[in-house]
N, C-alpha and C. Protein backbone atom coordinates (compact mmCIF):
# COMPACT_ATOMS: atom_id res chain seq x y z
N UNK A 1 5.33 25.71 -13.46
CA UNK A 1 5.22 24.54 -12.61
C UNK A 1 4.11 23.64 -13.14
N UNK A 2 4.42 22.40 -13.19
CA UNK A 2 3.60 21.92 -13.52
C UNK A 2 2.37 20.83 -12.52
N UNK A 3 1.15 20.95 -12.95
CA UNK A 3 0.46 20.59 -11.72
C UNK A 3 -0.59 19.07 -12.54
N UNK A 4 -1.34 18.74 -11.29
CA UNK A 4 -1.95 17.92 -11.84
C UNK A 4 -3.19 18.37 -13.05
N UNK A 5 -4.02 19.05 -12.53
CA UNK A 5 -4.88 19.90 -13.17
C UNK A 5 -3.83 20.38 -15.36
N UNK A 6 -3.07 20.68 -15.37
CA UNK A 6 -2.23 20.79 -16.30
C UNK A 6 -2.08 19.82 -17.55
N UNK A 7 -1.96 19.80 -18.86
CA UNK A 7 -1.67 18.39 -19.26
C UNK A 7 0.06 18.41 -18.95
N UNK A 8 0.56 17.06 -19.46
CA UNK A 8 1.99 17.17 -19.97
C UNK A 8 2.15 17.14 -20.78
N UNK A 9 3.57 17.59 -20.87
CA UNK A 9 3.66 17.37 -22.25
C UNK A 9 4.71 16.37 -22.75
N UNK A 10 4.75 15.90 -23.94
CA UNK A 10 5.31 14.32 -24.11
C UNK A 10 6.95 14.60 -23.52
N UNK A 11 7.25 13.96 -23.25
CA UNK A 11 8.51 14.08 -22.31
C UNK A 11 8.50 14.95 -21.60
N UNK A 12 8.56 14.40 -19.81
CA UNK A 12 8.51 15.88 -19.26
C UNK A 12 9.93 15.52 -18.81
N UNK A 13 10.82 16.97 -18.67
CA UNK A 13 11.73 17.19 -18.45
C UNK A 13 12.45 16.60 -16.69
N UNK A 14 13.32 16.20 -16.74
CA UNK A 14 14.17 16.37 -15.51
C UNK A 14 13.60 17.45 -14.04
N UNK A 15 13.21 18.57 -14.82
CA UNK A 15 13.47 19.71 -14.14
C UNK A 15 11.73 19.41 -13.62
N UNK A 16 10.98 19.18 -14.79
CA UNK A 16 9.40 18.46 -14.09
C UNK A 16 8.66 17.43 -13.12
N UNK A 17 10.27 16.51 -13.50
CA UNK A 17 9.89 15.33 -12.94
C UNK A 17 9.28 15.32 -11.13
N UNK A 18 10.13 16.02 -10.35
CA UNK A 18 9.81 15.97 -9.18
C UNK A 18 8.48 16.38 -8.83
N UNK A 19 8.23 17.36 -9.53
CA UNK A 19 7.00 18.14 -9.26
C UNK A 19 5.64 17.29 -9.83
N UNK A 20 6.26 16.26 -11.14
CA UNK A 20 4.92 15.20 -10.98
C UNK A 20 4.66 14.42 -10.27
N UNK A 21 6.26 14.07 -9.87
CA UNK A 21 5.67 12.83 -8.92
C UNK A 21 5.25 13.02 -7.42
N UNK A 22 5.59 14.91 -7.37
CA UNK A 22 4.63 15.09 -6.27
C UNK A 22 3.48 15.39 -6.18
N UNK A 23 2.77 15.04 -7.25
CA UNK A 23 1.46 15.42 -7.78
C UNK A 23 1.06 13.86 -7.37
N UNK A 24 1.67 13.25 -8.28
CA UNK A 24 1.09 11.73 -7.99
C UNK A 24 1.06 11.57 -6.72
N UNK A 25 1.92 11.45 -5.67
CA UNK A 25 2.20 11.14 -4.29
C UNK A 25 0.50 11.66 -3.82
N UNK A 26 0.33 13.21 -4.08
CA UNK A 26 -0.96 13.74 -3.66
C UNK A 26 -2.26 12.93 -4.08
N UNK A 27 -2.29 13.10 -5.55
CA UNK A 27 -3.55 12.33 -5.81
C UNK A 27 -3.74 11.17 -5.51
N UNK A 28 -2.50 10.21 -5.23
CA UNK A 28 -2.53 8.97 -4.77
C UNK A 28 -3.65 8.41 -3.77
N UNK A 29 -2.61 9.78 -2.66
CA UNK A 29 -3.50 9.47 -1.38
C UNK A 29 -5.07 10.10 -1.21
N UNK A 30 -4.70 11.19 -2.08
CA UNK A 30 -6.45 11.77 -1.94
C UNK A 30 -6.98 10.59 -2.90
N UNK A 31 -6.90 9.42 -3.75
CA UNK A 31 -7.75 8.28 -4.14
C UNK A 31 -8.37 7.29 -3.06
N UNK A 32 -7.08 7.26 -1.93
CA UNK A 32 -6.85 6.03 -1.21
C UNK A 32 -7.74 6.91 -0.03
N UNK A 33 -8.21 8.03 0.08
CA UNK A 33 -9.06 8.18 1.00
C UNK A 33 -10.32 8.23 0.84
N UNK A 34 -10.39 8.94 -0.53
CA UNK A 34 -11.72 8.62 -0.91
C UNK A 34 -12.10 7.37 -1.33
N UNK A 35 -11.63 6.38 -1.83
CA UNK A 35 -12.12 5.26 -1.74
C UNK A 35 -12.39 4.75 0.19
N UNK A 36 -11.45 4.85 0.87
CA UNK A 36 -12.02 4.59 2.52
C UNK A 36 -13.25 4.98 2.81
N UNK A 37 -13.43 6.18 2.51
CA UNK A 37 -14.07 6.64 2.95
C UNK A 37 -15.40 6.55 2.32
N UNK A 38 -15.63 6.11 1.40
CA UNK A 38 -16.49 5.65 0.30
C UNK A 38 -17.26 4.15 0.62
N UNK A 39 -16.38 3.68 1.88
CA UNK A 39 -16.40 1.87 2.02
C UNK A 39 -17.07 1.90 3.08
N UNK A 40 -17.08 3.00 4.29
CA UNK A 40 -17.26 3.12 5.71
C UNK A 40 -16.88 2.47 6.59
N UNK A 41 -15.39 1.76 6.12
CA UNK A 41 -15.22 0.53 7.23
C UNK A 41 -14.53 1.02 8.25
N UNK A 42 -14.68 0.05 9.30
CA UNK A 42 -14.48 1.01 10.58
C UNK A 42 -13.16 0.31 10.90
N UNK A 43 -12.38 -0.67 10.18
CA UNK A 43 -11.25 -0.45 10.24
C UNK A 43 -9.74 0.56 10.20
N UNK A 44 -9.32 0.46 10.96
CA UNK A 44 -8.28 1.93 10.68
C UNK A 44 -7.12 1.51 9.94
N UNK A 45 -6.84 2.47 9.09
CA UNK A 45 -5.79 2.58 7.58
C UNK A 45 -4.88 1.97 7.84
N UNK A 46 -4.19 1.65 9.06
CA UNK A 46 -3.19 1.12 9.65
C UNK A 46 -2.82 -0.20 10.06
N UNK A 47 -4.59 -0.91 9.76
CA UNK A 47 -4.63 -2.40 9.96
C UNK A 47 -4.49 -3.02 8.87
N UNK A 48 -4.99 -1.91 7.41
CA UNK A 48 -4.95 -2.21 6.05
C UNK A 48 -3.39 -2.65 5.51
N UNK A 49 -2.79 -1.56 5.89
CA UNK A 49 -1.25 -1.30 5.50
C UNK A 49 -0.40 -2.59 6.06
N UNK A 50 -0.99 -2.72 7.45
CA UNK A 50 -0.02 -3.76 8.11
C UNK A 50 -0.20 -5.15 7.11
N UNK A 51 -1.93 -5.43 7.27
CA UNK A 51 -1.64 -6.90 6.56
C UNK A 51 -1.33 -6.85 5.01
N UNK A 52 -1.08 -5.31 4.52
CA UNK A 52 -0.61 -5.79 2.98
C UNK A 52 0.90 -5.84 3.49
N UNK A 53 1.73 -4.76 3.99
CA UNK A 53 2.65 -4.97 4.06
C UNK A 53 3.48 -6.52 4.49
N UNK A 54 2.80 -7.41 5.64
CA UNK A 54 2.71 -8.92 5.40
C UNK A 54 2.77 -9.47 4.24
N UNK A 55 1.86 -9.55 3.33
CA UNK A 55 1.67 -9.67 2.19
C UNK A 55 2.84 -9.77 0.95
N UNK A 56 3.22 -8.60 1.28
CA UNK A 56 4.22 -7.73 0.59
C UNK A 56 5.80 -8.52 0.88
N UNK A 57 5.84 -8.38 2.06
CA UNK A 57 6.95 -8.96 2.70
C UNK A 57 7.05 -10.42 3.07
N UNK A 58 6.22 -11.06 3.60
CA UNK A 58 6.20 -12.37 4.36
C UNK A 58 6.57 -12.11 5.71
N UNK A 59 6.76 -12.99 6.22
CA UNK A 59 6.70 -12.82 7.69
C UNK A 59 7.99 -11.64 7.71
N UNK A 60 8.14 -11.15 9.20
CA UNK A 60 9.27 -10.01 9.77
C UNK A 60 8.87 -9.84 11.30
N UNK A 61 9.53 -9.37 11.65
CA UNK A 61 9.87 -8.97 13.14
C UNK A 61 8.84 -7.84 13.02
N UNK A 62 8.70 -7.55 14.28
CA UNK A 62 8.08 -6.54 15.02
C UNK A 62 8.21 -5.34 14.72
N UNK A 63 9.44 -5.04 15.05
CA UNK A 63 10.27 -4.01 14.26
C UNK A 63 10.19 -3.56 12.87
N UNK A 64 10.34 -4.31 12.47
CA UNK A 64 10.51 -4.05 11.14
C UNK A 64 9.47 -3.64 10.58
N UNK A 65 7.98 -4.36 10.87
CA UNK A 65 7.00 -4.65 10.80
C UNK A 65 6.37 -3.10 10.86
N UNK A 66 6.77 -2.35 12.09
CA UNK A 66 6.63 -0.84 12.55
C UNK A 66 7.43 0.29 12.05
N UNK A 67 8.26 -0.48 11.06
CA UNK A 67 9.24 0.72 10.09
C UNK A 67 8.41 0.64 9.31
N UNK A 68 8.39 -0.26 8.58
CA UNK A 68 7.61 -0.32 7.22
C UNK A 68 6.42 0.34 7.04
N UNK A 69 5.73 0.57 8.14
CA UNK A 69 4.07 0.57 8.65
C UNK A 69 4.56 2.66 8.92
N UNK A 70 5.86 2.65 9.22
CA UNK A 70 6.09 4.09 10.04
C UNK A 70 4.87 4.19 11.09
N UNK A 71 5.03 3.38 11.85
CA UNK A 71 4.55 3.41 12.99
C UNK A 71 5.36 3.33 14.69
N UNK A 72 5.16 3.94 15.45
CA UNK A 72 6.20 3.11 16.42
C UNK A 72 5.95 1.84 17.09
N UNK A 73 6.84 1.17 17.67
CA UNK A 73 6.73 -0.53 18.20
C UNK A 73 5.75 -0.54 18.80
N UNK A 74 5.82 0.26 20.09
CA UNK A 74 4.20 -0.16 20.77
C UNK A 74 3.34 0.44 19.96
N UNK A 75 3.21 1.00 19.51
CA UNK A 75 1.78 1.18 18.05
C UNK A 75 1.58 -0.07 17.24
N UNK A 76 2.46 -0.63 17.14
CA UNK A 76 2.64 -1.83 16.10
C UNK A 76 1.86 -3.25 17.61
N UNK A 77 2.65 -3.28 18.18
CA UNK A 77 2.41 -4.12 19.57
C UNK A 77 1.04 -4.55 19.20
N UNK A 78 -0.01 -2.99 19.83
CA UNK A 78 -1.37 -2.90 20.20
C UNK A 78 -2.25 -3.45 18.35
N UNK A 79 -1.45 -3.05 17.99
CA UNK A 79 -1.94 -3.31 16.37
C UNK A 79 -1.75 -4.78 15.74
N UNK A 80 -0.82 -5.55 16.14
CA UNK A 80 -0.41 -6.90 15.69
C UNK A 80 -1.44 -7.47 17.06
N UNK A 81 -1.74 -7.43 18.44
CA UNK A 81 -2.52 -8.00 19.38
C UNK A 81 -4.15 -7.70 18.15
N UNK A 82 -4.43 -6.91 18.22
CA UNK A 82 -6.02 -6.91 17.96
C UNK A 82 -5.63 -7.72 16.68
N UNK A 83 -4.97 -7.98 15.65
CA UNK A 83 -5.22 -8.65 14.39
C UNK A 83 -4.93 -10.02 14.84
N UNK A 84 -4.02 -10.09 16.12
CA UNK A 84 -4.02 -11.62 15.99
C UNK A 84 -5.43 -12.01 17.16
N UNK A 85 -6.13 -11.36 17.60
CA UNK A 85 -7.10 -11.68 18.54
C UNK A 85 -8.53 -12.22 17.02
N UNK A 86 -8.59 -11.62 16.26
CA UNK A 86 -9.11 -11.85 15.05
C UNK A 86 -9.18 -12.94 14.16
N UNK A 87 -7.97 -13.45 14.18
CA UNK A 87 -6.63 -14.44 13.89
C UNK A 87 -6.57 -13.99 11.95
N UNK A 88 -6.35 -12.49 12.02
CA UNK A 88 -5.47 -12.19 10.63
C UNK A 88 -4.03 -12.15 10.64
N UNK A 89 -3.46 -12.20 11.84
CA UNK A 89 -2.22 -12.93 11.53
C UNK A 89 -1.52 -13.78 12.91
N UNK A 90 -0.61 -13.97 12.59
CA UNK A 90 -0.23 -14.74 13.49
C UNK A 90 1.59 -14.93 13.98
N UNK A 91 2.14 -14.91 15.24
CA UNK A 91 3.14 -15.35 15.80
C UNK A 91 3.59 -16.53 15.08
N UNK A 92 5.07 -16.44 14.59
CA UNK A 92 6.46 -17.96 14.09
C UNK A 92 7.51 -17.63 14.60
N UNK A 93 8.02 -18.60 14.99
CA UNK A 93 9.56 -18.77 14.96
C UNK A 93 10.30 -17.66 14.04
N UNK A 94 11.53 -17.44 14.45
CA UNK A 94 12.09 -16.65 13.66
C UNK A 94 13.29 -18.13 12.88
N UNK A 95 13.42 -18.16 12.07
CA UNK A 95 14.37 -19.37 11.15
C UNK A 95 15.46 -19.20 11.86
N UNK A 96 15.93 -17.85 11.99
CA UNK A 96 17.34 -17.25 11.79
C UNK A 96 17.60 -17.46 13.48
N UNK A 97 16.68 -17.08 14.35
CA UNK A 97 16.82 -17.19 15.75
C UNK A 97 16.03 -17.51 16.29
N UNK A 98 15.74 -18.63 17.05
CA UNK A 98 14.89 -19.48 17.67
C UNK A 98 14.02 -18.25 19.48
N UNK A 99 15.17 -17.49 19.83
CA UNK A 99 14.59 -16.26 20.39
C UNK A 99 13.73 -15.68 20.28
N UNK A 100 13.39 -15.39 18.64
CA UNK A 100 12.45 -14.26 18.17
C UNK A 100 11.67 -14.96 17.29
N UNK A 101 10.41 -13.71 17.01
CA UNK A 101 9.38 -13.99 16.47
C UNK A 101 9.42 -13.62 15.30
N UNK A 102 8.45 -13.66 14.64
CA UNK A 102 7.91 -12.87 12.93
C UNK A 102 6.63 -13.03 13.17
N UNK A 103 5.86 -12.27 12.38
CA UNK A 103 4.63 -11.86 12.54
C UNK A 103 4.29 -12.55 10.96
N UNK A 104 3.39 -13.28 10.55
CA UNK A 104 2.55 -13.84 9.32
C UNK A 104 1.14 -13.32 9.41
N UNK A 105 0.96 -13.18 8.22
CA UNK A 105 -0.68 -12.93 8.08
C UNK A 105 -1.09 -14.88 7.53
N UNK A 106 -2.29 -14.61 8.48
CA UNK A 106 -2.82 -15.72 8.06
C UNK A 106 -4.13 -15.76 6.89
N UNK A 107 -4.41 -17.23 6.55
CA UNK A 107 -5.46 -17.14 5.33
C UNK A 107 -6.61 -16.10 5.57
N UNK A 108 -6.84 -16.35 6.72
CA UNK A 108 -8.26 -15.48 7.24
C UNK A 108 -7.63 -13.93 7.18
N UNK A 109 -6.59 -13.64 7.04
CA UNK A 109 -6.24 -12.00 7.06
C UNK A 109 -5.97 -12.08 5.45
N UNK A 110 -5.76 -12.81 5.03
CA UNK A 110 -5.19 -12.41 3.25
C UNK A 110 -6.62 -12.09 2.75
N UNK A 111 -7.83 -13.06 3.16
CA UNK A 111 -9.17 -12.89 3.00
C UNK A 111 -9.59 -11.49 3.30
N UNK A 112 -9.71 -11.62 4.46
CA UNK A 112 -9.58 -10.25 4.51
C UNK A 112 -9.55 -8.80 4.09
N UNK A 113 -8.07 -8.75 3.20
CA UNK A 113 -7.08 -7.76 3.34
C UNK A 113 -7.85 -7.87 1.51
N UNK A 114 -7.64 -9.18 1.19
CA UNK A 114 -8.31 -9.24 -0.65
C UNK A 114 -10.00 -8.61 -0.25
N UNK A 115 -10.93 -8.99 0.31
CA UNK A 115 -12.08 -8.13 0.54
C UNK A 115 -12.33 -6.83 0.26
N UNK A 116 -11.28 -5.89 0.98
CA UNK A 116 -11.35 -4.71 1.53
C UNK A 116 -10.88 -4.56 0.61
N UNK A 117 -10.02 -4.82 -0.77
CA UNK A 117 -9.45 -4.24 -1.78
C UNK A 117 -10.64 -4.19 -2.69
N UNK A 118 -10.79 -5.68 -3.01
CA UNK A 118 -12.48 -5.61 -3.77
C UNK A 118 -13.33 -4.46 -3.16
N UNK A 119 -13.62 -3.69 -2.38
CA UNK A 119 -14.52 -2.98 -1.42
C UNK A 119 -14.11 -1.93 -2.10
N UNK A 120 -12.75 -1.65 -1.71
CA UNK A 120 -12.30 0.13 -2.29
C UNK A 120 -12.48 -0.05 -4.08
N UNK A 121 -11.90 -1.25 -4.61
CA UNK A 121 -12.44 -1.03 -5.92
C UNK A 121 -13.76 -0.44 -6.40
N UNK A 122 -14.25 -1.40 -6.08
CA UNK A 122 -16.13 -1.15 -6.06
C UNK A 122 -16.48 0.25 -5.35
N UNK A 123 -16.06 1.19 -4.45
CA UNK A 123 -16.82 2.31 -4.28
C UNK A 123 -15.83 3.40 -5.33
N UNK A 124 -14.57 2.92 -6.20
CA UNK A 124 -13.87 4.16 -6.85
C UNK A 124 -14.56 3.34 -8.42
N UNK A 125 -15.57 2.69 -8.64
CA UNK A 125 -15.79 2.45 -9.82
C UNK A 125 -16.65 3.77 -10.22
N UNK A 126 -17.39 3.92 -9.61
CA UNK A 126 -18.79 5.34 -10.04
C UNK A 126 -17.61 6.40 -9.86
N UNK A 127 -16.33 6.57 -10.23
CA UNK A 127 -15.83 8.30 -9.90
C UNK A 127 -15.03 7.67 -11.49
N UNK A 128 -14.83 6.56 -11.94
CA UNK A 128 -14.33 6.67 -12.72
C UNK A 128 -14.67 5.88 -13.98
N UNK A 129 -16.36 5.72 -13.69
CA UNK A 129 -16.90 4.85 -14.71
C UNK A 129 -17.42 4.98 -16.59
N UNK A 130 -17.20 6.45 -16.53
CA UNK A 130 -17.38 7.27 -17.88
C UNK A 130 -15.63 7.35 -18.52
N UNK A 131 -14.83 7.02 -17.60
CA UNK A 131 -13.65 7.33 -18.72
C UNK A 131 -14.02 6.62 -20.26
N UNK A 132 -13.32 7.12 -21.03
CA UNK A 132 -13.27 6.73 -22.43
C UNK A 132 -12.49 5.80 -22.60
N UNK A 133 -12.28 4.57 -24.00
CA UNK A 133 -10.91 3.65 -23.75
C UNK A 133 -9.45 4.42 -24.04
N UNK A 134 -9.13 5.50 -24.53
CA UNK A 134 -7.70 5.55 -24.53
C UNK A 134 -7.47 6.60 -23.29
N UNK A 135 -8.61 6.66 -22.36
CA UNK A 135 -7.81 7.32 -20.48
C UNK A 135 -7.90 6.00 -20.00
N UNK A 136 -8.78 4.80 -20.11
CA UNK A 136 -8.84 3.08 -19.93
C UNK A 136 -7.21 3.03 -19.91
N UNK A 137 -7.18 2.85 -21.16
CA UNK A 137 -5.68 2.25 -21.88
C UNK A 137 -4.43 3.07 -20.62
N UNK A 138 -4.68 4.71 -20.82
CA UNK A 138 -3.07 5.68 -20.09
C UNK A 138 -3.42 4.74 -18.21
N UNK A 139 -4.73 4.45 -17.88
CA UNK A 139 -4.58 4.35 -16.43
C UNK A 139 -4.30 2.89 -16.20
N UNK A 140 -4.47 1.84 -17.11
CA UNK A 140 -3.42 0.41 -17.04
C UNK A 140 -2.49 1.11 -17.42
N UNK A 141 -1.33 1.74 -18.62
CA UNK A 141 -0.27 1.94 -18.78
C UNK A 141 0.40 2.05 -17.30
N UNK A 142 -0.43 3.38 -16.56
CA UNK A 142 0.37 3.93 -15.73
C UNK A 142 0.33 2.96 -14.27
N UNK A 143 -0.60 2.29 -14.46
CA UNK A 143 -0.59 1.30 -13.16
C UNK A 143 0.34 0.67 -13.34
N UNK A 144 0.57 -0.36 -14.65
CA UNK A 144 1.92 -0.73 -14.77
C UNK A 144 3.11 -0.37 -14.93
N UNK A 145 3.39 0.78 -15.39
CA UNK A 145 4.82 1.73 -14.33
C UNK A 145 4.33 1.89 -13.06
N UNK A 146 3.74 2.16 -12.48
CA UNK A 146 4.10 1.74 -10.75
C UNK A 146 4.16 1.04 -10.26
N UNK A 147 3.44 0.12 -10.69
CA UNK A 147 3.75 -1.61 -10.02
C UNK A 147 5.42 -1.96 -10.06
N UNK A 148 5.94 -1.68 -11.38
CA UNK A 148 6.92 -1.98 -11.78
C UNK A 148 8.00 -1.06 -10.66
N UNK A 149 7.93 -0.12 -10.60
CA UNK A 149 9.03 0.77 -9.61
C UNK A 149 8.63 0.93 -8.50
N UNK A 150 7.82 0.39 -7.69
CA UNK A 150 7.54 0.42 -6.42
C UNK A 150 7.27 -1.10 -5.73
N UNK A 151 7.93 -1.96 -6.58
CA UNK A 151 7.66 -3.34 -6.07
C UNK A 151 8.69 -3.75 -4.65
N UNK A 152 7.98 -4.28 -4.30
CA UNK A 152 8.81 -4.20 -2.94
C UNK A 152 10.19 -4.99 -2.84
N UNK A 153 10.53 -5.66 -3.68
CA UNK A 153 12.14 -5.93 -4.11
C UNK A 153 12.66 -4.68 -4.57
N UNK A 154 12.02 -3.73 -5.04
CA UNK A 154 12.94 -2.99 -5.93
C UNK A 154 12.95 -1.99 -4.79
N UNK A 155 12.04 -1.80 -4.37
CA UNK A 155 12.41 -0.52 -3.05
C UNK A 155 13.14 -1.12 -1.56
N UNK A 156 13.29 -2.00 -1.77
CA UNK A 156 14.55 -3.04 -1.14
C UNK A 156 15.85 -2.34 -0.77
N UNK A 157 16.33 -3.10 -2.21
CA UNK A 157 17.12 -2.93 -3.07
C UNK A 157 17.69 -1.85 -2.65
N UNK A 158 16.80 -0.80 -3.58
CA UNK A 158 17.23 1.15 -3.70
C UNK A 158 17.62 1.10 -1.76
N UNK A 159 16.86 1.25 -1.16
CA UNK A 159 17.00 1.22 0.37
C UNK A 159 18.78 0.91 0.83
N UNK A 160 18.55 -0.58 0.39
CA UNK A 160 19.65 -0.85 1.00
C UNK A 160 20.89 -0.81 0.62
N UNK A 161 20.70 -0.29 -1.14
CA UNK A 161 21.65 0.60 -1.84
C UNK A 161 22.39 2.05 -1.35
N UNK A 162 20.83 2.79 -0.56
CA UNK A 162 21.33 4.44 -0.27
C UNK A 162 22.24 3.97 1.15
């Protein structure tokens, strides 16, 4: 089995693949906490997610807003009230139906939401400030395969493909 701790080896097999990318999935999130937690902000992970997912998406419904987030609606509710009491985002028209709403992040939440990224950068610089340039070089490579397969058109897409 192959683990993170492990190297690979150049082509990993079919039969590997799952098991790295459940490695990645892990270290992912053990990055994304230790950087939080590194920042002390007393924002919760969930206000982060929402206004990237904005971001990500552009405006959306409520709903949707609380899939994406895997949160439930009234979780989302109490969570879209405190950001718009803030004014990081904000209530529109829906185009499609004059009934409904969409939820936008506004300038003051993109501010925001770009801050807190600068923030987690800056406390994961000292865990990874001795790499050498060719682990430099593999950790842009590999940022850019994930950017690339997890862009939010493409996980769209796959979605509304399955």
């Amino acid at each position: 089995m192959l683990t993170v701790d492990q190297k690979a080896e150049p082509g990993v097999s079919a039969e590997q693949l799952p098991l790295l990318l459940g490695d990645l999935v892990t270290v992912a999130n053990r990055l994304t906490r230790l950087a939080a937690q590194s920042t002390e902000s007393a924002e919760s992970p969930a206000v982060w997610r929402t206004l990237s997912t904005l971001v990500s998406l552009g405006p959306v419904r409520l709903g949707e807003l609380a899939r994406q987030s895997r949160v439930s609606q009234p979780t989302m509710t109490k969570i879209i009230r405190n950001l718009d009491q803030v004014d990081w985002v904000k209530r529109i028209v829906d185009v499609d139906d004059g009934r409904a709403w969409q939820i936008a992040i506004t300038p003051k939440g993109e501010k925001a939401l770009h801050d807190w990224r600068d923030t987690l950068a800056e406390a994961l610089v000292p865990h990874f400030s001795d790499l050498a340039a060719d682990e430099l070089e593999h950790l842009t490579e590999a940022t850019r395969i994930l950017q690339q397969r997890v862009a939010v058109g493409t996980l769209l897409s796959k979605r509304d493909d399955a």
